[in-house]
N, C-alpha and C. Protein backbone atom coordinates (compact mmCIF):
# COMPACT_ATOMS: atom_id res chain seq x y z
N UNK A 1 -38.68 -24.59 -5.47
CA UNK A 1 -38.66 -24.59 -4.03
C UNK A 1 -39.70 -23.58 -3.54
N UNK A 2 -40.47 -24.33 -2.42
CA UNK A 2 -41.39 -23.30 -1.51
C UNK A 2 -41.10 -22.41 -0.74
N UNK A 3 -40.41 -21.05 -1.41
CA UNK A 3 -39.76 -20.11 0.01
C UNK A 3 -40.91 -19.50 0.63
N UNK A 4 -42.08 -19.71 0.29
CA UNK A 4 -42.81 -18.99 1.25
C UNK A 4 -43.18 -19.92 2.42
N UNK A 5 -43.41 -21.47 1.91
CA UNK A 5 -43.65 -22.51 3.02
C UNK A 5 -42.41 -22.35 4.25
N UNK A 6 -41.14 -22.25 2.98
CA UNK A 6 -40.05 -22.29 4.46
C UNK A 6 -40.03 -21.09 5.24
N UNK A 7 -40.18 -19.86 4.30
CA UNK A 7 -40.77 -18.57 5.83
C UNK A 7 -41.72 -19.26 6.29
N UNK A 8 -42.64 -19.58 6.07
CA UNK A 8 -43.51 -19.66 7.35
C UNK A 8 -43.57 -20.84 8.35
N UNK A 9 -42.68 -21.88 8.03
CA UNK A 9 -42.29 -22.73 8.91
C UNK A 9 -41.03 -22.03 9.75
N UNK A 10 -40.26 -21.38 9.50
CA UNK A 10 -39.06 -20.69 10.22
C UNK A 10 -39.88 -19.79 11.37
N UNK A 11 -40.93 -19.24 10.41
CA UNK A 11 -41.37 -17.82 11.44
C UNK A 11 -42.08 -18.43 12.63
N UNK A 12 -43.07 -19.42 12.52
CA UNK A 12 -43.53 -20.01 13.37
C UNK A 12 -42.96 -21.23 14.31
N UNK A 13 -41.56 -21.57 14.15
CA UNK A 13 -40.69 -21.98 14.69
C UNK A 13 -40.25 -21.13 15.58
N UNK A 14 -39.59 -20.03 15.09
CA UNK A 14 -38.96 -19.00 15.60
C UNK A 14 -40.24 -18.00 16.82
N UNK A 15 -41.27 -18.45 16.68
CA UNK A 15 -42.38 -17.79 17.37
C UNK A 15 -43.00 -18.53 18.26
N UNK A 16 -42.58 -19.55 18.25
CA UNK A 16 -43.02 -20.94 19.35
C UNK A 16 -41.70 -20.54 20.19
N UNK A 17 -40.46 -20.97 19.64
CA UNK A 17 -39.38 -20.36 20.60
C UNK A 17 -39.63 -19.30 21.65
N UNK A 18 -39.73 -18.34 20.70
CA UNK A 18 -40.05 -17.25 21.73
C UNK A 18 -41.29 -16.86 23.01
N UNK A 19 -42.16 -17.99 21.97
CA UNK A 19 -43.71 -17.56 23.34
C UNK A 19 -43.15 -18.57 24.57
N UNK A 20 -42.49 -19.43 24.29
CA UNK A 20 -42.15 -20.67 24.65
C UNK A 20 -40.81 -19.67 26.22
N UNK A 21 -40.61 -19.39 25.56
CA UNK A 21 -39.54 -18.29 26.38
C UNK A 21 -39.84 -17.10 27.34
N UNK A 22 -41.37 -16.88 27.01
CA UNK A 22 -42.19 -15.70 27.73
C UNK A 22 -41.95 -14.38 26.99
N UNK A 23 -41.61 -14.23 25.53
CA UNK A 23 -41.68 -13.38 24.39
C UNK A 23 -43.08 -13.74 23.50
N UNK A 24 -44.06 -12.82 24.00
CA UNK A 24 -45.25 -13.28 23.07
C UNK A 24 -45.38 -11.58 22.15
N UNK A 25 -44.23 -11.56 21.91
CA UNK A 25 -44.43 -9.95 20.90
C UNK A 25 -44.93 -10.51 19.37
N UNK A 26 -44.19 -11.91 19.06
CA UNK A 26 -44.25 -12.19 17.54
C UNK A 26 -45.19 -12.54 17.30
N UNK A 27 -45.98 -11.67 16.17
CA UNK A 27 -47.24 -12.13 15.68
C UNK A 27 -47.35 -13.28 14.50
N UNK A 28 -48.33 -13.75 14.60
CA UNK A 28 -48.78 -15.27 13.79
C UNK A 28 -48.69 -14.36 12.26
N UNK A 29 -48.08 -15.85 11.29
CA UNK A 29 -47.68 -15.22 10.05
C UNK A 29 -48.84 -14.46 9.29
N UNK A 30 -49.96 -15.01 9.87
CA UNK A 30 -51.11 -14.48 8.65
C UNK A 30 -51.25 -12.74 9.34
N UNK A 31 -50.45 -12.46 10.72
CA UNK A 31 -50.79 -11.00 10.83
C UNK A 31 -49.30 -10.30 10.49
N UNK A 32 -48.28 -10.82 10.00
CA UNK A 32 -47.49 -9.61 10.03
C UNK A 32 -47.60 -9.43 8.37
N UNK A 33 -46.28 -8.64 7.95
CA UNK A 33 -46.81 -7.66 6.91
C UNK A 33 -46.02 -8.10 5.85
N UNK A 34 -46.23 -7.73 4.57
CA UNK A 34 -45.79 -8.72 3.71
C UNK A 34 -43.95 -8.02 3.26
N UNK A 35 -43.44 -6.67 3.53
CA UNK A 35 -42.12 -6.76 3.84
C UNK A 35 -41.69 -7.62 4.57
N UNK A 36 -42.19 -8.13 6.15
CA UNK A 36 -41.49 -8.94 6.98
C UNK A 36 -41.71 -10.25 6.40
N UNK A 37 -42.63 -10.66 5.73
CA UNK A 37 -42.71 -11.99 4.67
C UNK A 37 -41.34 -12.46 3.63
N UNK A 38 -41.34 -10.97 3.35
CA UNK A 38 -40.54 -10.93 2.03
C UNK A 38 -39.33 -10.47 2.57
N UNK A 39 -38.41 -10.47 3.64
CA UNK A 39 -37.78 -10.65 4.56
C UNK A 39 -37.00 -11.63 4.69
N UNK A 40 -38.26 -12.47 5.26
CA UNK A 40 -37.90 -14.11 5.52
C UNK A 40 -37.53 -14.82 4.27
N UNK A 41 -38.32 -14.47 2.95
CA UNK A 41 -38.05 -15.29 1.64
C UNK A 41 -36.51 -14.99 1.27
N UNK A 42 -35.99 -13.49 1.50
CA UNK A 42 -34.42 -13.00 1.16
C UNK A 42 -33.76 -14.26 1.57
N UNK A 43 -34.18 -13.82 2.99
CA UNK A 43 -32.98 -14.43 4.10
C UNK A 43 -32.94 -16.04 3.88
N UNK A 44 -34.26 -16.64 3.58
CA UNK A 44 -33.85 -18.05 3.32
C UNK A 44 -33.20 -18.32 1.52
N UNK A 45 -33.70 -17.31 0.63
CA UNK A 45 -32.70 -17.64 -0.72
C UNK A 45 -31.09 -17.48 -0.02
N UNK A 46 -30.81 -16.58 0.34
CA UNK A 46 -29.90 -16.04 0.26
C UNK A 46 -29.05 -17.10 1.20
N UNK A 47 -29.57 -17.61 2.27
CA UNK A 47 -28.99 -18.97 2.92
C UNK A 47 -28.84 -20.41 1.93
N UNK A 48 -29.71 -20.70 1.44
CA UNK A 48 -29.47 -21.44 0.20
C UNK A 48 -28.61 -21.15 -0.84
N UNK A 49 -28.27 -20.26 -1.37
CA UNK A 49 -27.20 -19.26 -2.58
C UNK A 49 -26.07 -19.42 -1.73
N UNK A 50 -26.64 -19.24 -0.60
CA UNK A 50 -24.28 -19.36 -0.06
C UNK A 50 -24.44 -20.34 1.43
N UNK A 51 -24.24 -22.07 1.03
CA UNK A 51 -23.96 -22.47 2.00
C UNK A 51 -23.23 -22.67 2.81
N UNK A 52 -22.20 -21.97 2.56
CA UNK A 52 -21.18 -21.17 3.90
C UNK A 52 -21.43 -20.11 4.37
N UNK A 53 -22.54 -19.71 4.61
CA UNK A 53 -22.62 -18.27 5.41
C UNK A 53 -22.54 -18.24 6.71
N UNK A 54 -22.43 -17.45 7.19
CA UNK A 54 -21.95 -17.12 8.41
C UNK A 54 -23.01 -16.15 9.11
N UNK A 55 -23.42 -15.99 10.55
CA UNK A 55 -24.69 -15.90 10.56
C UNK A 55 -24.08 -13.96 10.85
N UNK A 56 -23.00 -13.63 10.56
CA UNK A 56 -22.82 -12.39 10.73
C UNK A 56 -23.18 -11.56 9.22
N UNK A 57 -22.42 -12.90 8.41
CA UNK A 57 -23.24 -12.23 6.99
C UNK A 57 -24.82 -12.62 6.59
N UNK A 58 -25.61 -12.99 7.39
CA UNK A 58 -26.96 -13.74 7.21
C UNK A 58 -27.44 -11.89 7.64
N UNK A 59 -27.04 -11.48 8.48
CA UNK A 59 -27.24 -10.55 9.70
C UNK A 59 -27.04 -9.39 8.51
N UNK A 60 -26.39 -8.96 8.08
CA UNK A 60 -25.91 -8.28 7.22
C UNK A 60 -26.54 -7.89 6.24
N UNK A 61 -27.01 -8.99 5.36
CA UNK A 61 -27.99 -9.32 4.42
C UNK A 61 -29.17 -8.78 4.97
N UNK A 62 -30.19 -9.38 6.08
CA UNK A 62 -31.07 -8.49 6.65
C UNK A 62 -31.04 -7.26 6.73
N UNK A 63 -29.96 -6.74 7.23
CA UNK A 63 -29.85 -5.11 7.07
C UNK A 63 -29.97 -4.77 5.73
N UNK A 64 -29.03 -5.38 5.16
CA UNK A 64 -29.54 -4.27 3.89
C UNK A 64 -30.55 -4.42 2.99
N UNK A 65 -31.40 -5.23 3.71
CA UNK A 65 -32.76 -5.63 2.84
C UNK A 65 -33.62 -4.47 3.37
């Protein structure tokens, strides 16, 4: 599986949302940094590894990454 394709389809999903909303803070994937990359790759294994999660434990997981 491509977790980096699916970060960067999430991030730029999630960044259309927001410009889309009048939030133009989120920068395009090729400028943010490769923790916040490797971020997105956690958070989508880790959604795949438990498909009952709950987005409080999704939330959770982020933190302690």
């Amino acid at each position: 599986m491509n977790f980096d394709l699916i970060a960067r389809i999430c991030h730029d999903a999630n960044r259309l949302w927001a410009s889309a909303n009048g939030d133009h803070s989120i920068p395009a994937w090729s400028e943010t940094t490769e923790q916040h990359r490797q971020s997105l790759r956690n958070g989508i294994q880790f959604t795949i590894d438990n498909p009952d999660v709950q987005p409080a434990d999704q939330h959770q997981q982020w933190c302690d990454f």
